[in-house]
Protein backbone atom coordinates (compact mmCIF):
# COMPACT_ATOMS: atom_id res chain seq x y z
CA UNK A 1 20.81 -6.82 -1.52
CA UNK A 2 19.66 -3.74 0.78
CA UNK A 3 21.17 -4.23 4.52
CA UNK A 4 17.50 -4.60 5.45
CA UNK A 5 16.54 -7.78 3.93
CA UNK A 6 15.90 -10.66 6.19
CA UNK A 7 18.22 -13.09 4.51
CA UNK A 8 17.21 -16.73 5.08
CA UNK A 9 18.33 -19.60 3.30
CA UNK A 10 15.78 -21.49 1.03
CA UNK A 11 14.27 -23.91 3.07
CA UNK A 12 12.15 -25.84 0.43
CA UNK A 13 10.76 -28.09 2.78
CA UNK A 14 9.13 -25.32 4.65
CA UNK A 15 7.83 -23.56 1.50
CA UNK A 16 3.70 -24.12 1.28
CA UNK A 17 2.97 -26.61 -1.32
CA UNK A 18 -0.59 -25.10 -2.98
CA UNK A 19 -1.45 -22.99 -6.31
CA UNK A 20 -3.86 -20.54 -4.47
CA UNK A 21 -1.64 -17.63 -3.05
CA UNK A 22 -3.25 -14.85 -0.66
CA UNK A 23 -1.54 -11.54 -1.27
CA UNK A 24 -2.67 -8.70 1.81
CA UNK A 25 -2.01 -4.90 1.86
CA UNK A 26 -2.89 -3.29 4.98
CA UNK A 27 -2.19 -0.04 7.00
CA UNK A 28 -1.78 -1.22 10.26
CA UNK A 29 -2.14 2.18 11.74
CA UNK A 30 0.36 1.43 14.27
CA UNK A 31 2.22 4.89 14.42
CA UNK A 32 5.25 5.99 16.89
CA UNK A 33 3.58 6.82 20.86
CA UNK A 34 1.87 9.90 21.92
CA UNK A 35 0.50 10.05 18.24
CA UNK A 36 -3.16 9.34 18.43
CA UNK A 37 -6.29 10.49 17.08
CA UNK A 38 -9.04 10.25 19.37
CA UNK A 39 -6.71 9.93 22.82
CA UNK A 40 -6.25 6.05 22.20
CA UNK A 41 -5.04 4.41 19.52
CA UNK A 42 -4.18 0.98 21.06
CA UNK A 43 -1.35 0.06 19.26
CA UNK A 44 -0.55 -2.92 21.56
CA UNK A 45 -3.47 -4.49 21.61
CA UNK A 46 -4.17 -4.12 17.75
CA UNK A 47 -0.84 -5.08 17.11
CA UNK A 48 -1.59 -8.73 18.94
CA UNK A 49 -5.01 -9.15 16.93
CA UNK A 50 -3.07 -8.19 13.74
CA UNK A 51 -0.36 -10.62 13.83
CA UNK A 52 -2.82 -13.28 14.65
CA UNK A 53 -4.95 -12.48 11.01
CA UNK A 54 -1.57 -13.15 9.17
CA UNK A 55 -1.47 -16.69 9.42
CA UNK A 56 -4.50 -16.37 6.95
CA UNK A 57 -2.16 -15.12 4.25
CA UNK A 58 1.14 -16.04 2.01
CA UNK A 59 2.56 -12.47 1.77
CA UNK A 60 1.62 -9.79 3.91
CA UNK A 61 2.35 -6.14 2.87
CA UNK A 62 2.16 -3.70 5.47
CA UNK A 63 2.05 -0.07 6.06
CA UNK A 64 2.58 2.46 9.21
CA UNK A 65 4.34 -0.11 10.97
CA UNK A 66 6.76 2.44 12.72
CA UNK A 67 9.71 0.99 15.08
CA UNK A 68 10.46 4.53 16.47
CA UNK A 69 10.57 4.86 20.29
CA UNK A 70 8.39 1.22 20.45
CA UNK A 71 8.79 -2.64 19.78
CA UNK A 72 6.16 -3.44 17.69
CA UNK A 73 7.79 -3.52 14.69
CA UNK A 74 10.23 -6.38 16.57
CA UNK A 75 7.67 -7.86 17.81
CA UNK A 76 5.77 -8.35 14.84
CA UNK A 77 8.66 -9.63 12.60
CA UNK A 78 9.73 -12.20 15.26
CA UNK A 79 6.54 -13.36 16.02
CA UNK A 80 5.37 -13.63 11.73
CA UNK A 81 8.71 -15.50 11.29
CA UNK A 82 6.86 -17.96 13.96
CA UNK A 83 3.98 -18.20 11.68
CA UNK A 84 6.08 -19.10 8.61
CA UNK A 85 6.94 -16.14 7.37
CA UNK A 86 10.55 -16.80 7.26
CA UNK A 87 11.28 -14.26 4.46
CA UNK A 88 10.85 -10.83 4.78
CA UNK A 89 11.81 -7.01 4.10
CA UNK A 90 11.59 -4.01 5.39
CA UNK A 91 11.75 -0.33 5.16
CA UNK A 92 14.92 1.31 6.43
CA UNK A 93 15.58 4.00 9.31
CA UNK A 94 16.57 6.90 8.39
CA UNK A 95 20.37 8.00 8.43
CA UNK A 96 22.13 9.42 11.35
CA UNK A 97 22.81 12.60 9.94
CA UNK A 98 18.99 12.59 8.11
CA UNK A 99 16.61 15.46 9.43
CA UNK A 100 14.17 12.37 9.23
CA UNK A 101 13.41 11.00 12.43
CA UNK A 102 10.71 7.79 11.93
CA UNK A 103 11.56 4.77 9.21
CA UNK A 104 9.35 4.25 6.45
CA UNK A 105 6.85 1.71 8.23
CA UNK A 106 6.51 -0.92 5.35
CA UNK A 107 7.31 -4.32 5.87
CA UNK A 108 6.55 -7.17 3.49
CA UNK A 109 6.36 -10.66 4.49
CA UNK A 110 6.43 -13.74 2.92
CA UNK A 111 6.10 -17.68 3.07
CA UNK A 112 7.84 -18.27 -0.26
CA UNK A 113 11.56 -17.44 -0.97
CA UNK A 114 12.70 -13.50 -1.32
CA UNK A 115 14.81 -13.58 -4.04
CA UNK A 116 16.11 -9.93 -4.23
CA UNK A 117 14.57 -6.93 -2.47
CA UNK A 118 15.22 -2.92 -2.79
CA UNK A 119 13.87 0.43 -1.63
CA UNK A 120 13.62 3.82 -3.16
CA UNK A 121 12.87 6.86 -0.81
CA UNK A 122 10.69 9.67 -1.88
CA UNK A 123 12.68 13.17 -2.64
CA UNK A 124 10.51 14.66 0.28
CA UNK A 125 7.57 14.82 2.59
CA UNK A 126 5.69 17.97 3.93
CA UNK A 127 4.47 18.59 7.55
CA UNK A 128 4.69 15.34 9.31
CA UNK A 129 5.15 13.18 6.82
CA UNK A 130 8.48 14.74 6.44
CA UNK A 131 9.55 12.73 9.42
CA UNK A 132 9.61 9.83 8.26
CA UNK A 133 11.36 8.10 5.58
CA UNK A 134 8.59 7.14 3.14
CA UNK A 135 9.19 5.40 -0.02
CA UNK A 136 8.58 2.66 -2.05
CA UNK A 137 9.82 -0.98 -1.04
CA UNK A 138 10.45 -3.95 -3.69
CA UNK A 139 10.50 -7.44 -3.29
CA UNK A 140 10.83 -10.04 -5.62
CA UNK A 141 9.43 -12.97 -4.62
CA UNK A 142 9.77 -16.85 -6.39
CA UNK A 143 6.45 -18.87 -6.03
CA UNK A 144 6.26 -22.13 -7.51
CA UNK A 145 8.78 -21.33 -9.75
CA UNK A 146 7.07 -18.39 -10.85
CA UNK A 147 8.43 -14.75 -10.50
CA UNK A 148 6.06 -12.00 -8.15
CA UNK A 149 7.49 -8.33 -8.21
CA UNK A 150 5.53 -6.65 -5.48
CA UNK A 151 6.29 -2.89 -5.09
CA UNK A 152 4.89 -1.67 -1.61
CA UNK A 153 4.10 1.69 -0.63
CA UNK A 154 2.83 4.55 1.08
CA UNK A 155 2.51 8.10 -0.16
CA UNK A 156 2.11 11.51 1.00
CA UNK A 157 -1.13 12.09 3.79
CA UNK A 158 -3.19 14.36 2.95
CA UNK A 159 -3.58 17.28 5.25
CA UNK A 160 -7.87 19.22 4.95
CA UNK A 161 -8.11 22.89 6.03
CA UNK A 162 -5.94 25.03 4.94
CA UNK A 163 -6.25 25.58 0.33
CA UNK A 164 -1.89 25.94 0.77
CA UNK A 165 -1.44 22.38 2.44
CA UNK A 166 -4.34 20.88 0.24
CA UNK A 167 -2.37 22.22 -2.76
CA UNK A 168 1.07 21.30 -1.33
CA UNK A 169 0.01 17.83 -0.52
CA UNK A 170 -1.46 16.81 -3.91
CA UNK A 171 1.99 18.25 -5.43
CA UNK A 172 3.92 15.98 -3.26
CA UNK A 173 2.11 13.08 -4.29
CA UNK A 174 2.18 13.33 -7.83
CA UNK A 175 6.14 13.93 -7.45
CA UNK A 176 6.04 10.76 -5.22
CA UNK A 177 4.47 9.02 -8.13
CA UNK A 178 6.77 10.07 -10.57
CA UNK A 179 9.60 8.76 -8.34
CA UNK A 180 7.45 5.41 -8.17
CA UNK A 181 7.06 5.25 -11.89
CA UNK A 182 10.70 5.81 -12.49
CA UNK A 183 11.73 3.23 -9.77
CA UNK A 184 9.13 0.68 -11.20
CA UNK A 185 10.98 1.02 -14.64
CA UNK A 186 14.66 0.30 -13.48
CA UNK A 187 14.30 -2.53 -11.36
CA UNK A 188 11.67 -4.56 -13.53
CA UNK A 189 14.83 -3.77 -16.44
CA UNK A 190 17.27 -4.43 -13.61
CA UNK A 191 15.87 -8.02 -12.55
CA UNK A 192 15.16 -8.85 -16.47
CA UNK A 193 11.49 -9.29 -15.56
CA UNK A 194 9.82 -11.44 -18.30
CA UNK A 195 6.38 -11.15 -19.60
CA UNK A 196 4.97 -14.24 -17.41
CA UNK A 197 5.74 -12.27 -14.90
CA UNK A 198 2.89 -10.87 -12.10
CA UNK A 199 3.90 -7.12 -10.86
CA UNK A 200 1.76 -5.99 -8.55
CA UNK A 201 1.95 -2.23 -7.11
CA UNK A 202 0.11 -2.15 -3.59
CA UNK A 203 -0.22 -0.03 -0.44
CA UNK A 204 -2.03 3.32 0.75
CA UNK A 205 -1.68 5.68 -1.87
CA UNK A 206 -3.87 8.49 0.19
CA UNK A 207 -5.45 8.76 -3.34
CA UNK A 208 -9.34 9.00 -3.01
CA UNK A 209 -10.85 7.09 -5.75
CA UNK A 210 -14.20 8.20 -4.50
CA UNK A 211 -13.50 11.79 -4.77
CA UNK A 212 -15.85 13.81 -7.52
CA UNK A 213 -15.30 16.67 -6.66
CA UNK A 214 -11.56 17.36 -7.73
CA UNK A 215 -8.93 20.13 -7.81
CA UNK A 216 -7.88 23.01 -9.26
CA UNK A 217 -5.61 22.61 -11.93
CA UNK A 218 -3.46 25.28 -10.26
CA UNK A 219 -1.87 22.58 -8.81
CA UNK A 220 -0.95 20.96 -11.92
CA UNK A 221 0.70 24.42 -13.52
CA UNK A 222 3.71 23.02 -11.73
CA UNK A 223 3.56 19.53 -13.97
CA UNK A 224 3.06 20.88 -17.76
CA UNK A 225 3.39 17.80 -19.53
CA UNK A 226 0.60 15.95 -16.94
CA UNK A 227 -1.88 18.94 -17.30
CA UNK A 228 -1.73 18.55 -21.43
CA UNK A 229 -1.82 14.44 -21.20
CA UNK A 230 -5.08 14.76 -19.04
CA UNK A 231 -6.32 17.37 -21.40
CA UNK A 232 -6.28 20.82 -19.81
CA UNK A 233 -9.28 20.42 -17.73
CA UNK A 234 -10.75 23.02 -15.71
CA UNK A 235 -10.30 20.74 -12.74
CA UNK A 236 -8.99 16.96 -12.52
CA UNK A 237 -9.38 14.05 -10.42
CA UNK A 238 -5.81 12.95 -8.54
CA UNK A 239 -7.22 9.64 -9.22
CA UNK A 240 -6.64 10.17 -13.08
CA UNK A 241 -3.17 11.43 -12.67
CA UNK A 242 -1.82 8.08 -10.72
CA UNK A 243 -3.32 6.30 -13.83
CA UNK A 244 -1.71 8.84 -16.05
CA UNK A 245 1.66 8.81 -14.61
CA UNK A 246 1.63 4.80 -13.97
CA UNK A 247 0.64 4.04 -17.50
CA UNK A 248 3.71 6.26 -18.68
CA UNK A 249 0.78 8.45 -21.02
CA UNK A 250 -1.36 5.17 -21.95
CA UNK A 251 1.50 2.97 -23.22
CA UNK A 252 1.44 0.44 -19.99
CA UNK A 253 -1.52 -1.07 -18.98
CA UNK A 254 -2.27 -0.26 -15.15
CA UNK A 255 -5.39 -2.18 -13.77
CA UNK A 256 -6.99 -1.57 -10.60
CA UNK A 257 -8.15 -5.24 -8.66
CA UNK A 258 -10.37 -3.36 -6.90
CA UNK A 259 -13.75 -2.75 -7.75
CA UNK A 260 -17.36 -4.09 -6.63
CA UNK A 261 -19.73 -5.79 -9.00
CA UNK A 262 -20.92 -2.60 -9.95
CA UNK A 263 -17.75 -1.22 -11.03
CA UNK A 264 -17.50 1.35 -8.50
CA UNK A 265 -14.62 2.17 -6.50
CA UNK A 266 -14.94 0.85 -2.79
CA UNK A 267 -14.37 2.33 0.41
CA UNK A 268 -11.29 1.23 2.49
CA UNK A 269 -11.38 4.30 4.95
CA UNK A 270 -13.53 6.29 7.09
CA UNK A 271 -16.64 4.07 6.22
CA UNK A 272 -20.36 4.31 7.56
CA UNK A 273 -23.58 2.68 7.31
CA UNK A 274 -26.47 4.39 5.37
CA UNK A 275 -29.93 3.82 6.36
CA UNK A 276 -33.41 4.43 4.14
CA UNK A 277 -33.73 7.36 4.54
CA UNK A 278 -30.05 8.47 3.67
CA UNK A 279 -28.67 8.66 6.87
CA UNK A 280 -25.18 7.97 7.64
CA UNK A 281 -23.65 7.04 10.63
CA UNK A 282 -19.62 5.99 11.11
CA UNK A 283 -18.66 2.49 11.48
CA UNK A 284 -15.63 3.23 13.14
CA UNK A 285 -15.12 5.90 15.44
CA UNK A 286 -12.58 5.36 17.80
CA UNK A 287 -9.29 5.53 15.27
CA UNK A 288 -10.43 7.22 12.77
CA UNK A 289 -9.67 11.20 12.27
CA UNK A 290 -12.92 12.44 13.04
CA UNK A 291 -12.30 15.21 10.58
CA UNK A 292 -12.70 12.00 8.14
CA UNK A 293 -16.03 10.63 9.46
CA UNK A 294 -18.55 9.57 6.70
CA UNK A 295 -16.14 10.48 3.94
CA UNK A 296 -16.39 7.11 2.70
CA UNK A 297 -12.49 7.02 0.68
CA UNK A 298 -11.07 4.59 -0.89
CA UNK A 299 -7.37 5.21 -0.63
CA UNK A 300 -5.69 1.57 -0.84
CA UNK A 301 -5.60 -0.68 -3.43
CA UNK A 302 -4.01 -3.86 -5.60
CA UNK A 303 -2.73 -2.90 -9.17
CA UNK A 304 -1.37 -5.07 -11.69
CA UNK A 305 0.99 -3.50 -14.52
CA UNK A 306 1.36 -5.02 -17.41
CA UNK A 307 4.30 -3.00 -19.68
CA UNK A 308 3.78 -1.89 -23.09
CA UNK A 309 3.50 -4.93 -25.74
CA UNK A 310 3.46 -7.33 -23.50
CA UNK A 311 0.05 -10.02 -22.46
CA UNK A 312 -1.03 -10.43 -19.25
CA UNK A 313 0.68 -13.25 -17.70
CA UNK A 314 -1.06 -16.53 -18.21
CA UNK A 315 0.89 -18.80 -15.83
CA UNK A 316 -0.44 -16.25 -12.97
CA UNK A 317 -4.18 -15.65 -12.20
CA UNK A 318 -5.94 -13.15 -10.45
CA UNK A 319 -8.97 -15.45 -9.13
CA UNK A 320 -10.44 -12.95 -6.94
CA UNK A 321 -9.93 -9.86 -4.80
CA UNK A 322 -11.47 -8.70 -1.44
CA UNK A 323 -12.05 -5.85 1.30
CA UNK A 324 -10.18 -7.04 4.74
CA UNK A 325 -12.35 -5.17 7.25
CA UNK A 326 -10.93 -6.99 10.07
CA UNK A 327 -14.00 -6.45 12.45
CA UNK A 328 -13.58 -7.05 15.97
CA UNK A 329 -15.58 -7.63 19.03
CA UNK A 330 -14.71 -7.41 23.12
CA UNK A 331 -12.60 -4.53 23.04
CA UNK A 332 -12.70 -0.69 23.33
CA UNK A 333 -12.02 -0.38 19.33
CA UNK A 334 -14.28 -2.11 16.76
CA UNK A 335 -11.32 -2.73 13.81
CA UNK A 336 -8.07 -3.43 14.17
CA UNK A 337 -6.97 -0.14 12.03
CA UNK A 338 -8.51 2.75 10.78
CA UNK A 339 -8.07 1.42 7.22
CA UNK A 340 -9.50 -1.53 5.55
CA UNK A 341 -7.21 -4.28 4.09
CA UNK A 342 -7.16 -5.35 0.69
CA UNK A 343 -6.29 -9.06 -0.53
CA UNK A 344 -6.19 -11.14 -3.45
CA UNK A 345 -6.03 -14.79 -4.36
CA UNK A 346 -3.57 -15.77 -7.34
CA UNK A 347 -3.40 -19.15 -9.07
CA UNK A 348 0.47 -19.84 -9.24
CA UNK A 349 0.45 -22.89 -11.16
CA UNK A 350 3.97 -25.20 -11.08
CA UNK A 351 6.30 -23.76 -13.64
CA UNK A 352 7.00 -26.66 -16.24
């Protein structure tokens, strides 16, 4: 087990006895000081109103939860593990000798027992992101005597203005995928997971669902093999090529929780509020990039794999998934991060 891992012995009489679990991924937005969008982020204060919306959920992952140069990340851990959530697992600094400076910022936490948990950092970042140690973090997680393998993450950000970052960006990420993919594929073999099994993939992917207008496939001239599975388009949707890549070509099945009613991807970031007559205005203004007003992305989400030839799992339900917007009133910011969060319920029935 990774040096990271929050070891604490099983405690059974502290583990909550109910079949509905609530699963939460959420960019906290709580980055390292002095970074800021708008001249205030408030990390402190969000931080406080954050930990206080956990105790509405079984396992919490998190993203941008950065422990350089602050306490927050110690603070939060300590003060979760006072809520009951006396297993958890975390992201890991970088090395001494790493030209990385920041850790990865994911944490997962957890009421039920942590069985096993590991983490897999990306090949590389670009521009700031290659401060920090980004990756992907696994934890395997026993729930009523069922098995959860949650993989939590947080890819490459994506950088507007100049066509060479754009370009350099998307590249990243779909490298950063492939490393997912690849990392998704030992452990599940490594931890013998079993077809009854729910494996869930979550976090900010920096993916825009929403986004019709798409890329040049220059970017893809680089990836060979991806460009022929999507079908040599004249230009392609990122969106596609994290399905691609994550079904391994169509042979896994790859589902995305999140939809509306309508079917339609739904906006986690940089939201706004559209009148009659088609006018927008933000909803948030005060932490979001305000080169990102009214984009309207949807950039995190829930998925469920399910591998080649194998069912879904029918001892594990998905009952129902949700958009966290974590509203707030009183203070000088209106949500408690520039992102929404995204939940779901399971039914974990009692393994016979």
């Amino acid at each position: 087990m990774s040096s990271n891992s929050e070891y604490v012995p099983f405690n059974f009489e502290q583990i909550p006895d109910k079949e509905i679990i609530k699963i939460l991924t959420y960019n906290t937005f709580l980055r390292p000081p002095l970074v800021n969008n708008n001249g205030n982020d408030y990390k402190n204060e969000r931080c406080e109103l954050i930990i206080r919306e956990l105790v509405n959920f079984d396992i919490v992952c998190l993203q941008e939860v950065f422990g350089f140069l602050n306490s927050r990340k110690s603070i939060l851990k300590h003060k979760a593990f006072k809520l009951g959530f006396t297993y958890q697992s975390v992201s890991p600094s970088p090395s001494f000798f790493s030209s990385q400076m920041v850790d990865g910022g994911l944490i997962t936490l957890s009421r039920y027992p942590i069985l096993y948990h590991d983490f897999k950092e990306f090949p590389y970042g670009i521009l700031s992101d290659n401060l920090s140690n980004k990756g992907v973090l696994y934890t395997k997680i026993l729930v009523n005597g069922q098995i959860l393998h949650i993989f939590n993450t947080h890819l490459q950000a994506s950088y507007v203005g100049k066509e060479s970052n754009v370009r350099a960006t998307v590249s990243t990420r779909i490298d950063q995928m492939y490393c997912i993919k690849k990392f998704v594929n030992q452990v599940l073999q490594e931890q013998q997971a079993m077809a009854k099994d729910l494996i869930l993939l979550v976090g900010d992917y920096n993916i825009d669902s929403r986004y019709e207008q798409g890329y040049s496939v220059e970017v893809l001239k680089q990836f060979p093999i991806l460009l022929q599975q999507l079908g040599n388009p004249q230009k392609y949707q990122e969106y596609d090529a994290l399905i691609q890549i994550m079904t391994n070509n169509g042979k896994d099945k790859f589902k995305n929780l999140l939809y509306d009613q309508e079917g339609k991807f739904v906006i986690t970031y940089a939201d706004y509020l559209e009148e009659e007559n088609g006018q927008r205005s933000p909803l948030e203004i005060q932490l979001t990039d305000k080169a990102d007003l009214l984009t309207g992305q949807c950039l995190d989400y829930i998925f469920q794999l399910i591998p080649e030839n194998e069912n879904s799992p029918n001892t594990i339900e998905i009952k129902q998934v949700n958009v966290e917007k974590f509203f707030v009133e009183g203070q000088r910011f209106t949500q408690l991060s520039d992102h929404y969060g995204v939940s779901c319920d399971i039914l974990v029935q009692q393994a016979k």
